[in-house]
Protein backbone atom coordinates (compact mmCIF):
# COMPACT_ATOMS: atom_id res chain seq x y z
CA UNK A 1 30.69 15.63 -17.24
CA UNK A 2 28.78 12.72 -18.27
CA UNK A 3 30.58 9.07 -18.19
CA UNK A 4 29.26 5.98 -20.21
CA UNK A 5 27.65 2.93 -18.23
CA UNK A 6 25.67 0.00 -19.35
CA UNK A 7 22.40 -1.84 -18.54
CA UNK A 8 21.97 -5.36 -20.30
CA UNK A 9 18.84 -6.91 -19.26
CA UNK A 10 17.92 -10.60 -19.48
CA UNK A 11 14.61 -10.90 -20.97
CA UNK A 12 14.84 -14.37 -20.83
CA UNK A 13 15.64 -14.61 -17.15
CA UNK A 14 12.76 -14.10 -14.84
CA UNK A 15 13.03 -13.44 -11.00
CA UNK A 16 10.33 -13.74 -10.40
CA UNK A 17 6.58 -12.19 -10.32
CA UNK A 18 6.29 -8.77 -8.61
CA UNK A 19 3.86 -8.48 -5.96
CA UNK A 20 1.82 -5.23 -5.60
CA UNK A 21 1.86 -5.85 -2.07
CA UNK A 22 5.70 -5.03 -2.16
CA UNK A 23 4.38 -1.51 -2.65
CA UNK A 24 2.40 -1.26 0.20
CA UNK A 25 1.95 1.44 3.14
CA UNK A 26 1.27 1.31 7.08
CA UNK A 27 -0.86 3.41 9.21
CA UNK A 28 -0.96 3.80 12.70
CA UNK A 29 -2.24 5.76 15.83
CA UNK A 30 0.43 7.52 16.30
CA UNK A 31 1.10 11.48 16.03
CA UNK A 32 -0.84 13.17 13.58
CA UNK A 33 -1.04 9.80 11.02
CA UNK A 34 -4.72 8.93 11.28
CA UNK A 35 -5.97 12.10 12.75
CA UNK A 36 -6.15 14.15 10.76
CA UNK A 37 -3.94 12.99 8.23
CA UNK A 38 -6.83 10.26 7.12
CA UNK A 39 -9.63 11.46 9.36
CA UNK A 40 -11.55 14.26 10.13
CA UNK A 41 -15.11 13.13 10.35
CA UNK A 42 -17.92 13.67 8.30
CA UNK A 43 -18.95 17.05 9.34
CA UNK A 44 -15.12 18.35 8.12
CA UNK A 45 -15.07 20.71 5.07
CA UNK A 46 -11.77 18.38 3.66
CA UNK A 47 -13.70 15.43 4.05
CA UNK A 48 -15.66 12.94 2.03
CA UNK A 49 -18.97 11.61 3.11
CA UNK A 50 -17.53 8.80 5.16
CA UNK A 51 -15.41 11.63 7.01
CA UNK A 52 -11.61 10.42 5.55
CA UNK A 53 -9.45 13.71 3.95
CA UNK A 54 -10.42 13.77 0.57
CA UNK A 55 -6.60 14.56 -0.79
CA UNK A 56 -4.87 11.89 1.12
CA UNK A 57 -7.72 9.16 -0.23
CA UNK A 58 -7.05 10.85 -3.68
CA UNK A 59 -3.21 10.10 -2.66
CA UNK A 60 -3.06 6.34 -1.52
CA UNK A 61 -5.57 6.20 -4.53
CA UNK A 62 -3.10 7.47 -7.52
CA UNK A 63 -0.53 5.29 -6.11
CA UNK A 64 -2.77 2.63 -6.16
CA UNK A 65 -1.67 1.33 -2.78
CA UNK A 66 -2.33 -2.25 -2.66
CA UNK A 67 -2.32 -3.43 1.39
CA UNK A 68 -2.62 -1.24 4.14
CA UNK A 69 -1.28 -2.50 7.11
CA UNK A 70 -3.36 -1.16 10.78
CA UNK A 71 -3.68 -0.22 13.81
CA UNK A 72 0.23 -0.91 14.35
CA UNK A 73 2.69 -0.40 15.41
CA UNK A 74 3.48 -0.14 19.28
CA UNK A 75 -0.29 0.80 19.19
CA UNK A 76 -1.22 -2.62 18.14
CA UNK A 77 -0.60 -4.43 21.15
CA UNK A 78 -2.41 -2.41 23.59
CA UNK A 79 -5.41 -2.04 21.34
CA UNK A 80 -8.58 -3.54 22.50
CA UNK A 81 -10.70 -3.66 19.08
CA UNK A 82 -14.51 -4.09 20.05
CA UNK A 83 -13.30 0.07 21.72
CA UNK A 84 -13.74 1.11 18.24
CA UNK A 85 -16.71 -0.39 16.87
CA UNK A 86 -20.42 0.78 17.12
CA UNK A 87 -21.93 4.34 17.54
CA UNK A 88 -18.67 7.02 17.85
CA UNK A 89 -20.17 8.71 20.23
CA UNK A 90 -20.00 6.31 22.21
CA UNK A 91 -16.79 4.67 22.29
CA UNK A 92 -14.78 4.87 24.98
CA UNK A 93 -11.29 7.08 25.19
CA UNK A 94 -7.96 5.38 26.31
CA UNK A 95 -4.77 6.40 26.76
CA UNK A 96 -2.13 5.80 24.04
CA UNK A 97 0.46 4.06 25.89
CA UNK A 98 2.96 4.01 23.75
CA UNK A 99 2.25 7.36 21.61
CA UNK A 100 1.29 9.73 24.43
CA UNK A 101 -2.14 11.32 24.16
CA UNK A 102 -5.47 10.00 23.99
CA UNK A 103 -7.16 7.65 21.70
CA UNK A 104 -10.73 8.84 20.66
CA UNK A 105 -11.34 5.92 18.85
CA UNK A 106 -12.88 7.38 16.51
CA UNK A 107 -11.18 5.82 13.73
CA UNK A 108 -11.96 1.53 13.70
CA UNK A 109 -12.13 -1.41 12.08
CA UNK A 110 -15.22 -0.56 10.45
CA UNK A 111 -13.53 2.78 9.72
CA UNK A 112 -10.37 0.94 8.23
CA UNK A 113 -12.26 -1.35 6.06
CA UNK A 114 -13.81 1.43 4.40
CA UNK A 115 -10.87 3.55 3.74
CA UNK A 116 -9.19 0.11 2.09
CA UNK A 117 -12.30 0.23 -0.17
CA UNK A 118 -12.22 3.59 -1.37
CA UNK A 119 -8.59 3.57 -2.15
CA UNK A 120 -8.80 -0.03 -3.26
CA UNK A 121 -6.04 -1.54 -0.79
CA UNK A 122 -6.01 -4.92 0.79
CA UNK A 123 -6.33 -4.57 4.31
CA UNK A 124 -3.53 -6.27 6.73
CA UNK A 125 -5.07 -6.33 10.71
CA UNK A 126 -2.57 -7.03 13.48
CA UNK A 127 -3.97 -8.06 16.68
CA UNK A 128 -2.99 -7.63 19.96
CA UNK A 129 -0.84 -10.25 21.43
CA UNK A 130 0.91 -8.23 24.18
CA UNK A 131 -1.47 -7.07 26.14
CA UNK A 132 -4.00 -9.50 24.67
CA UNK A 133 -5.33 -12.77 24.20
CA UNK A 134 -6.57 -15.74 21.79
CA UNK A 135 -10.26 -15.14 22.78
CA UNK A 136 -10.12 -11.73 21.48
CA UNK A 137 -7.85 -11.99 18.43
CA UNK A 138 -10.82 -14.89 17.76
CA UNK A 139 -13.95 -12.54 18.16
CA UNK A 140 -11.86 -9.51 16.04
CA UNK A 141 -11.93 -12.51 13.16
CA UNK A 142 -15.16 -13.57 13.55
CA UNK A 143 -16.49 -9.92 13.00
CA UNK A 144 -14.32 -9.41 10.33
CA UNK A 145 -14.59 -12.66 8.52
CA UNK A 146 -17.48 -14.74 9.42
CA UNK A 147 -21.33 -14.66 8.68
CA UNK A 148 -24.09 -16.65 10.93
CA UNK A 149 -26.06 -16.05 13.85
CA UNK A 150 -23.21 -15.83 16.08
CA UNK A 151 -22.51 -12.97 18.76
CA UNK A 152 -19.92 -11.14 17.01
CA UNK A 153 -21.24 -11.39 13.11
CA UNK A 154 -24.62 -10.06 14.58
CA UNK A 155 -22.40 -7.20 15.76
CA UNK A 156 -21.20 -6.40 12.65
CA UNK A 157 -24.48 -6.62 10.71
CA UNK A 158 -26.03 -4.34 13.51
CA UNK A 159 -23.28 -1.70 13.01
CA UNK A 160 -24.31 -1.64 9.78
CA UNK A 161 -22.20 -4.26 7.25
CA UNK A 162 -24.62 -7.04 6.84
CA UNK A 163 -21.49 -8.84 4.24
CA UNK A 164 -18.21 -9.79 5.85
CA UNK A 165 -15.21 -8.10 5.29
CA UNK A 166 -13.22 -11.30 4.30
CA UNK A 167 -9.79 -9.93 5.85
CA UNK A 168 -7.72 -12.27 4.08
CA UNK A 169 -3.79 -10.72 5.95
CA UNK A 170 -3.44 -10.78 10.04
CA UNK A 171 -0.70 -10.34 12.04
CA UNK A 172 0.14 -12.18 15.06
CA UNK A 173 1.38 -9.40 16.96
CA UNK A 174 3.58 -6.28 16.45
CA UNK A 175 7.68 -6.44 17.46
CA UNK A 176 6.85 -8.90 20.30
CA UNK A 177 11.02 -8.70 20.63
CA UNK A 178 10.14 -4.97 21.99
CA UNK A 179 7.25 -2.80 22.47
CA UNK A 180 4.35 -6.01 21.72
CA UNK A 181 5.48 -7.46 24.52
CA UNK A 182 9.78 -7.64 25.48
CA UNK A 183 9.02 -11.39 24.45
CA UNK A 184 11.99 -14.18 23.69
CA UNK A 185 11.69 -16.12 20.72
CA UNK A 186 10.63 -19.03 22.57
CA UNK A 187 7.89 -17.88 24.68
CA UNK A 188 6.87 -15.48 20.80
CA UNK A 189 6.76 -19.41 19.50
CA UNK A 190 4.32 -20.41 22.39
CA UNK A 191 2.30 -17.86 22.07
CA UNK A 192 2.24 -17.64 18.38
CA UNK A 193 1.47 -21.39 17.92
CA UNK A 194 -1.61 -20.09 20.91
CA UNK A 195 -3.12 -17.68 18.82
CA UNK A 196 -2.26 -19.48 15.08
CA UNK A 197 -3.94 -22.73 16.29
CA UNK A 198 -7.40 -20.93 16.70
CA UNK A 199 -7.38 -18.83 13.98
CA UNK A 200 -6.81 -20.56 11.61
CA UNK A 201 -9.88 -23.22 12.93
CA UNK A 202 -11.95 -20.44 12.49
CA UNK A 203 -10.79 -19.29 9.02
CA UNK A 204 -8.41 -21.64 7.37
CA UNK A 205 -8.29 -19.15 4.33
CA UNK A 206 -6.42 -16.43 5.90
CA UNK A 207 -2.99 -15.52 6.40
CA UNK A 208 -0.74 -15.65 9.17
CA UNK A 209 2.12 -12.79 9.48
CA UNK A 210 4.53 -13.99 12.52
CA UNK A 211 6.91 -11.20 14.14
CA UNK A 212 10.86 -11.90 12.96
CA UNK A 213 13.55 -9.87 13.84
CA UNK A 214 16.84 -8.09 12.58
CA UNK A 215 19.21 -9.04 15.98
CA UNK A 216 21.12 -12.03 16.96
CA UNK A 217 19.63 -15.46 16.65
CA UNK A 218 15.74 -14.50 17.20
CA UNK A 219 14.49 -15.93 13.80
CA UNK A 220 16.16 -19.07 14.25
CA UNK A 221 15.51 -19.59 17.64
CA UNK A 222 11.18 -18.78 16.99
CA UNK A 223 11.16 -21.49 13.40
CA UNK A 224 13.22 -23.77 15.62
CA UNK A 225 10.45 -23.88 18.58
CA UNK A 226 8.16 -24.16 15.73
CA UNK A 227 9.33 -26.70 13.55
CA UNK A 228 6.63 -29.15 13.78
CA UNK A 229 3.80 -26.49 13.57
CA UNK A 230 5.22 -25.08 10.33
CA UNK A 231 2.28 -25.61 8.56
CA UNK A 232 0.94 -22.46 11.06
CA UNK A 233 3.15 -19.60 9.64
CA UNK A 234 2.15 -17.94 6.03
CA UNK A 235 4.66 -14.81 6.25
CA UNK A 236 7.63 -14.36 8.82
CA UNK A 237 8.15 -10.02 9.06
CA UNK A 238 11.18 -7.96 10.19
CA UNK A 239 11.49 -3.95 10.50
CA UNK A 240 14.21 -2.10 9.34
CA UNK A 241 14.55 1.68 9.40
CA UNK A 242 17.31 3.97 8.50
CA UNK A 243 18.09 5.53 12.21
CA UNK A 244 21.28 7.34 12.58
CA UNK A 245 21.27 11.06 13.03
CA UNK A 246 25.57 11.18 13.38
CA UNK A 247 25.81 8.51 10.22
CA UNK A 248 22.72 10.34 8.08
CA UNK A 249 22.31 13.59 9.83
CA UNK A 250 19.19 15.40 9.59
CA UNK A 251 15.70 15.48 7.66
CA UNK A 252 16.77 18.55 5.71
CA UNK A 253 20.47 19.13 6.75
CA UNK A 254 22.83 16.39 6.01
CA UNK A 255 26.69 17.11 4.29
CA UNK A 256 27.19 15.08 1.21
CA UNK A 257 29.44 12.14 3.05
CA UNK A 258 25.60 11.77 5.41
CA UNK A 259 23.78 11.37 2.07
CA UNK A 260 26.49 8.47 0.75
CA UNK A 261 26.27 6.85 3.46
CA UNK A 262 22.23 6.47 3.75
CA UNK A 263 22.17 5.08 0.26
CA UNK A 264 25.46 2.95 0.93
CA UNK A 265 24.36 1.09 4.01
CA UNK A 266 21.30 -0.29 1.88
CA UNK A 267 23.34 -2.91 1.92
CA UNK A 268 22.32 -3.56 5.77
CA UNK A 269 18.22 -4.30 4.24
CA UNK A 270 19.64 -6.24 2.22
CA UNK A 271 21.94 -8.24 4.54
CA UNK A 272 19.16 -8.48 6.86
CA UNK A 273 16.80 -9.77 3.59
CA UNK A 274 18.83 -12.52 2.94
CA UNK A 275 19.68 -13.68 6.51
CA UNK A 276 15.94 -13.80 6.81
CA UNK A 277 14.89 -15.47 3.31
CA UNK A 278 18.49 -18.28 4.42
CA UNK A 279 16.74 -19.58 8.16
CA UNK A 280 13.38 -19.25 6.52
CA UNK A 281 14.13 -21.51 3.72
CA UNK A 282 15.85 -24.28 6.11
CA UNK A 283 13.09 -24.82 8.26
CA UNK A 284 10.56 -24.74 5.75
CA UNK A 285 11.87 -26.18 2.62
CA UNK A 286 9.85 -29.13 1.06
CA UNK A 287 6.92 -28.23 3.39
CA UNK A 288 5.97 -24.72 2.90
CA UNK A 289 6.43 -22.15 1.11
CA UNK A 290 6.73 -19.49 4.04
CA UNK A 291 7.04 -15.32 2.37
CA UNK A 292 8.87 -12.40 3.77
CA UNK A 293 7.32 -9.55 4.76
CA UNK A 294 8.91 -6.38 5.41
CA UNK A 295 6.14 -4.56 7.04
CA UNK A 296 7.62 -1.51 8.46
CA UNK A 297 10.46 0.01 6.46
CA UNK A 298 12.08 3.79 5.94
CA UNK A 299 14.31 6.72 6.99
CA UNK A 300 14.04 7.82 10.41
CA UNK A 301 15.40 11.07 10.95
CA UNK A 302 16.34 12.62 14.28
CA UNK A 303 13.60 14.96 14.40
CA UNK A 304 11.32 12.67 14.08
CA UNK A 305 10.21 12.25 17.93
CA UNK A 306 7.60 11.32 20.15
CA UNK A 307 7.14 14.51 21.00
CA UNK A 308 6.73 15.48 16.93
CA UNK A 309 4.16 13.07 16.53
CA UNK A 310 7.18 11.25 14.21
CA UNK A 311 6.82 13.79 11.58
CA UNK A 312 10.09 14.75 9.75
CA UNK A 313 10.43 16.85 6.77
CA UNK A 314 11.04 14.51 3.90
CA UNK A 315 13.69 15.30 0.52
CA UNK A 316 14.42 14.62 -2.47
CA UNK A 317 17.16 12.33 -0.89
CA UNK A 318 14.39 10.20 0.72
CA UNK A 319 13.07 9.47 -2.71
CA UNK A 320 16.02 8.48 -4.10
CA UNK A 321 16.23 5.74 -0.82
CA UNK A 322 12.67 4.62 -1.16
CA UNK A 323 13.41 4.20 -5.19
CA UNK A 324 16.40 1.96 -4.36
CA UNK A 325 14.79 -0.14 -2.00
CA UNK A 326 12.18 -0.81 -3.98
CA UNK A 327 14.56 -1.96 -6.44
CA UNK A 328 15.99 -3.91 -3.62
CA UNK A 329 12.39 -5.99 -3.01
CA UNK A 330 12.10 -6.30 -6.77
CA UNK A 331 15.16 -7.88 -7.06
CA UNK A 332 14.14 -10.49 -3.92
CA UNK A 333 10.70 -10.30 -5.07
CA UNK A 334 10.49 -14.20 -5.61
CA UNK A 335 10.19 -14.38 -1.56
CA UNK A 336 9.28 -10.86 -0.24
CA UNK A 337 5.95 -10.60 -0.80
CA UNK A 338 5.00 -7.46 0.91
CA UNK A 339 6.88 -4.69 2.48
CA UNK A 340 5.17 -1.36 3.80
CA UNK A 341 6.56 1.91 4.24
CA UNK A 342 6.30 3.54 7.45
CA UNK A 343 4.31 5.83 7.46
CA UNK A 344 1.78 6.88 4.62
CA UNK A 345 0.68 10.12 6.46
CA UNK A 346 2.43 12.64 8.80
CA UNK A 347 4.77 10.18 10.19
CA UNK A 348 8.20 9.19 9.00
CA UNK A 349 8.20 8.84 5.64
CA UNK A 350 4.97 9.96 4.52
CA UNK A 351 3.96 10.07 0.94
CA UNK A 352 1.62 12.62 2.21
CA UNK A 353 2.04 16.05 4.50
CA UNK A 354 -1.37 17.63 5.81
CA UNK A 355 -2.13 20.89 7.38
CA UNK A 356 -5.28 22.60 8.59
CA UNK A 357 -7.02 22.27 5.01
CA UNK A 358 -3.27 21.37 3.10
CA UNK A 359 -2.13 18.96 1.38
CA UNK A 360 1.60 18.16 0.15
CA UNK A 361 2.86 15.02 -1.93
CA UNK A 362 6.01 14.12 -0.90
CA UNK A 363 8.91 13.33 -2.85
CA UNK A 364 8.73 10.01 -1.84
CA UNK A 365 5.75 9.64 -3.35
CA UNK A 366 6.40 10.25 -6.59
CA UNK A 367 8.45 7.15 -6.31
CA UNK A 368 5.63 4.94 -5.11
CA UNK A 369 3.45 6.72 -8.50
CA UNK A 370 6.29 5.74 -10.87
CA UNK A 371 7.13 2.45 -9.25
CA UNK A 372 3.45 1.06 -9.69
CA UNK A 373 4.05 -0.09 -13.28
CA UNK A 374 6.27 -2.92 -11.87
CA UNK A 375 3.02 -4.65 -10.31
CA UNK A 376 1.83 -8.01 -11.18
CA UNK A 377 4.83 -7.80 -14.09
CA UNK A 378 7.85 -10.58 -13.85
CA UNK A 379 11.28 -9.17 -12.32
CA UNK A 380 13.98 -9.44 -14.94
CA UNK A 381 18.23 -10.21 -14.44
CA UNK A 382 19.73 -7.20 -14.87
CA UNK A 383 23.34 -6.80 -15.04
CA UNK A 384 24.56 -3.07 -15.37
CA UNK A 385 28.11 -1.54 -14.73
CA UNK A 386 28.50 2.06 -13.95
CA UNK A 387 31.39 4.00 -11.48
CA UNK A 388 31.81 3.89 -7.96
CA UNK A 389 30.85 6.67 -6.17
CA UNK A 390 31.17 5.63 -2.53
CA UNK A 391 33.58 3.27 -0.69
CA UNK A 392 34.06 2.42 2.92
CA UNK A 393 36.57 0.17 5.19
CA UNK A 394 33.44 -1.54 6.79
CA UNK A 395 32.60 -4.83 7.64
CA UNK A 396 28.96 -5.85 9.21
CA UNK A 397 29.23 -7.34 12.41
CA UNK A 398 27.09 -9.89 11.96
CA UNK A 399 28.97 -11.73 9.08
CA UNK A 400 32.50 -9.99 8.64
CA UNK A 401 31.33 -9.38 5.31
CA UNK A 402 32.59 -5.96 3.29
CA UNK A 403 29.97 -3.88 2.10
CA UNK A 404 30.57 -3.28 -2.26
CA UNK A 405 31.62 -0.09 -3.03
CA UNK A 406 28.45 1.96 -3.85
CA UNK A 407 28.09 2.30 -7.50
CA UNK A 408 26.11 5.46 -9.29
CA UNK A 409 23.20 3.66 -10.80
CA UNK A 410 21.15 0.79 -9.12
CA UNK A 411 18.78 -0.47 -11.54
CA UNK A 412 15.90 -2.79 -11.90
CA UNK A 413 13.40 -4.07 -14.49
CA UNK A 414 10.72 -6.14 -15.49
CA UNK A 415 8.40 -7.19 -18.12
CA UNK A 416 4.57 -7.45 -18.86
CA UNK A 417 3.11 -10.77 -18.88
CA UNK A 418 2.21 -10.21 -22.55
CA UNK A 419 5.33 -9.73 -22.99
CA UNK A 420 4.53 -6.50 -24.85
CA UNK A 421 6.01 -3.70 -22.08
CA UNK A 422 9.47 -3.63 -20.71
CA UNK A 423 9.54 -1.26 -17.15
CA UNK A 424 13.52 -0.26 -16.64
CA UNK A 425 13.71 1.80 -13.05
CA UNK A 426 16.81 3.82 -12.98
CA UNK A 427 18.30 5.80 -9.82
CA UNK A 428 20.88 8.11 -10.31
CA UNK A 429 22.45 8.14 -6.54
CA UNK A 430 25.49 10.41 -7.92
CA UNK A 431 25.44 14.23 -6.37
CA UNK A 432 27.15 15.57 -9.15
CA UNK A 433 27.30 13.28 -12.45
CA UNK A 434 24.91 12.31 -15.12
CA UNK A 435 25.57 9.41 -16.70
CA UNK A 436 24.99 8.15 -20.13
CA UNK A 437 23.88 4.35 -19.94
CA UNK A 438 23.47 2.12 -22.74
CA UNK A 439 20.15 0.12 -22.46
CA UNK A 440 20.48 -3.57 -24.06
CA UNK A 441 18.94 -6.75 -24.36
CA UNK A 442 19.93 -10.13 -24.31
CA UNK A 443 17.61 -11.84 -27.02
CA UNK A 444 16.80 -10.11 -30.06
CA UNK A 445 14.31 -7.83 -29.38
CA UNK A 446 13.61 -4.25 -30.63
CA UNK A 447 12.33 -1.28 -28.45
CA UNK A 448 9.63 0.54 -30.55
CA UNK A 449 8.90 3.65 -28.51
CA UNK A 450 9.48 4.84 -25.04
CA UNK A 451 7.88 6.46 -22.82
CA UNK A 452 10.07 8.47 -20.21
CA UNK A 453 9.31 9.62 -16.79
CA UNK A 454 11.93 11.14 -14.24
CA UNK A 455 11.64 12.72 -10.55
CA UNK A 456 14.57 15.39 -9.75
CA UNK A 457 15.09 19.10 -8.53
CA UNK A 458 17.79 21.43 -8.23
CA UNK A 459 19.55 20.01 -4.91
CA UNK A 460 19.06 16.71 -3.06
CA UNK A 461 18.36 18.73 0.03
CA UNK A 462 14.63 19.97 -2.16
CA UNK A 463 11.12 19.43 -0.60
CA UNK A 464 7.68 20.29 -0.85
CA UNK A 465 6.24 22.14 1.42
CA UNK A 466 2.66 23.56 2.24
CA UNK A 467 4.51 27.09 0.00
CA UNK A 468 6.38 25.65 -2.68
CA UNK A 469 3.92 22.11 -3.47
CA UNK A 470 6.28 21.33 -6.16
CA UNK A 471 10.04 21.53 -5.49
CA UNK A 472 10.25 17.94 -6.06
CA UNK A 473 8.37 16.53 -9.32
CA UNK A 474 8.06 14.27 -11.86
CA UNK A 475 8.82 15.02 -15.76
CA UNK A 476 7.16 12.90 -18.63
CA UNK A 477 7.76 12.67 -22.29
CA UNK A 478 7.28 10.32 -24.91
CA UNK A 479 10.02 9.42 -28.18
CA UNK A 480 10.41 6.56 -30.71
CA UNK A 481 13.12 4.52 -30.48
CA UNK A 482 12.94 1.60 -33.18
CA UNK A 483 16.31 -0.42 -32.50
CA UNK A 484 17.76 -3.00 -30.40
CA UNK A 485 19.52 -0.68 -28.01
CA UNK A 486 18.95 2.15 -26.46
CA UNK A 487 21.08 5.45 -24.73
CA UNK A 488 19.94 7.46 -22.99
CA UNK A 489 21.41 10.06 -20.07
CA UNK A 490 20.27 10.23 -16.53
CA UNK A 491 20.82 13.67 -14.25
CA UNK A 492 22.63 13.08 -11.33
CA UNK A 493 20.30 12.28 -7.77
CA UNK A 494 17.48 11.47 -9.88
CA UNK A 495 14.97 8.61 -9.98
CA UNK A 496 13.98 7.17 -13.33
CA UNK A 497 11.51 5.01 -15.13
CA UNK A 498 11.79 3.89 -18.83
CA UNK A 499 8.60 2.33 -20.47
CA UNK A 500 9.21 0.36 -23.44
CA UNK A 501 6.98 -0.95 -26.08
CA UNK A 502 8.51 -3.91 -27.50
CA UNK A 503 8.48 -5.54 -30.75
């Protein structure tokens, strides 16, 4: 049965400009992420001549990941940089304190800066503020950014990178509520004002990422103790994942009422979004423009443990999340600025799966493939009405405030700067229905030709796997359209993305 819907967009009202960043990804030392999801060494018959797997670089590559947030994480705040710099063989090991195992070190900043190169990514460093201190945060930046005859630029240019690396992102520590430290807000402000002070005397041109959070009053509570030192914050961050094995059930087994009610409490992000984006703007407002980051975000599944390494099996129903979050940032993308999905290998959800010599793209990211036509383009208005398809009596805590009824399509779009190319992103969250929408403008404009992509399988439950690489895929074709509107059917639990030329 297929049921009519509509999607009128507003060419003429922009939400702003899209970000890449808001399609970014986050690695970490944790499980089987970096190795040997990212690296194996040079000596490896999967690797490239820098020793990173050549399929995941080809991966973060086609996706054209724009930041890549590192070393953490939990892992960030007991990470001592200057352990992974200079000849491997001689770095020391450590413990991984929060991870289990041991850290070769292998895998540094020198490391890091080259896989961002390769794949073409913006690299985002967060130092250690839990379990370290202004003095080192200060010599990480000065090998990173600065040139001179100063002790920790000559290290650099002795291990090999005479240019600096120019890191332009850094975060002042990781979840300082909880694993970077079990700070409160006020002693986070102290420190944070600590560690902002002196970096940014030693590189005014880079930006500051401070920790925010998703409970009680901590965001207030840290701008409040740093009202008069506003000017020392670039981008506040908060974490959200999905975490509810009795709400979502499993990785792979979940009963239909599970899957509503992942892609209904969506809502939460956004709840949590706007809660941020509202103390944000009153203590900055008419003195800086202060961003949002959303720096770790995803599903997190119940098997999904320490003792996994964090790696879950990921489905076609993750994809369909991931796409309608990422309609979710679009449609706050005039204040998020960057948001990174946790994470991009092995762990959580991973656009990539490795084993042995094996590589698997994820459903997931097939999203973050057809998603990156939205970058650098400007966020439209989009007003669309389609059925409900999920309802619950439920009220957030927080706020008292009813969550909408979940409706079957959730929709975004925007448009080229040339205004030439109109990108409509479509996700069919119904288990059973296609629906028919029609596609409309505002303003008199024609659609020319389209160019159709869509990402579905047989059941929601689908994945790839290391047998079957390609379950879960992506479809293309290509039609003329030549008219002002547009219809056009999408399959139930699919994830769409409409290209149009425009006249």
């Amino acid at each position: 049965m297929i049921e009519d819907c509509t999607i009128n967009i507003r060419l003429d009202a922009s939400v702003g400009e899209i970000s890449p960043n808001i399609f970014g990804h986050f690695i970490e030392h944790l499980g089987r992420c970096i190795y040997p999801g990212i690296w194996v060494g040079p000596n490896s018959k999967v690797s490239d001549e820098y020793g990173f797997r050549r399929d995941t670089v080809s991966a973060l590559k086609s996706i054209s990941a724009p930041v890549i947030r590192w070393p953490g994480g939990c892992f960030a705040d007991y990470y001592h940089w200057e352990d992974g710099v200079g000849p491997r063989e001689s770095r020391p090991r450590r413990i991984n304190v929060w991870w289990k195992g041991e850290e070769s070190n292998e895998f540094g900043t020198d490391e890091f800066i080259q896989l961002c190169k390769i794949v073409g990514s913006e690299p985002y460093i967060c130092v250690n503020v839990g379990s370290g201190s202004p003095e080192e945060a200060l010599a990480w930046l000065e090998y990173c950014n600065l040139s001179g005859n100063t002790k920790y630029a000559n290290m650099r240019i002795n291990n090999g990178h005479l240019e600096p690396y120019n890191i332009k992102f850094w975060g002042v520590g990781n979840e300082s509520w909880g694993c970077g430290g079990n700070f409160d807000p006020v002693y986070y402000a102290w420190e944070y004002r600590r560690f902002a002070t002196f970096m940014k005397r030693v590189d005014p041109t880079i930006k500051l990422i401070a920790c925010g959070h998703i409970t009680r009053d901590w965001n207030y509570r840290f701008l409040e103790n740093l009202r008069d030192y506003i000017h020392l914050i670039d981008y506040l961050s908060i974490h959200y994942y999905f975490r509810n094995g009795q709400r979502y059930g499993g990785d792979i087994n979940f009963t239909d009422d599970q899957y509503y009610n992942l892609l209904y409490d969506i809502q939460h992000l956004e709840y949590q979004i706007q809660q941020a984006i509202h103390v944000i703007d009153f203590f900055s407002e008419g003195r800086k423009d202060i961003g949002l980051i959303v720096d770790e975000w995803g599903v997190w599944h119940p098997q999904a443990t320490v003792d996994t390494g964090l790696y879950q099996q990921n489905t076609l129903r993750d994809a369909l999340l991931a796409a309608s979050i990422l309609n979710l940032f679009i449609k706050y993308c005039s204040k998020v600025k960057m948001a990174n999905i946790a994470q991009a290998v092995n762990v959580l959800q991973g656009v990539c799966l490795t084993e042995g010599d094996k590589t698997v793209l994820t459903p997931t990211y097939y999203v973050f493939r057809m998603y990156k036509s939205h970058m650098n383009n400007y966020a439209l208005c989009v007003e669309s009405d389609s059925p409900i398809i999920w309802s619950e009596e439920k009220e957030l805590a927080q706020s008292k405030i009813k969550l909408k009824p979940l409706k079957a399509l959730d929709v975004s779009a925007s448009l080229s700067s040339d205004k030439k190319c109109l990108i409509v992103t479509v996700v069919n969250q119904s288990l059973d229905k296609d629906y028919s929408a029609k596609i409309c403008t505002n303003v008199n404009a024609k659609f020319l030709e389209c160019t159709f992509e869509s990402l579905n399988a047989n059941d929601v439950r689908a994945y790839n796997d290391f047998v079957s690489k390609e379950t879960v895929k992506t479809k293309e074709e290509k039609f003329s359209v030549n008219r002002s509107s547009f219809e056009f059917t999408f399959e139930k639990h699919s994830v769409n993305k409409l290209i149009f030329k425009l006249d």
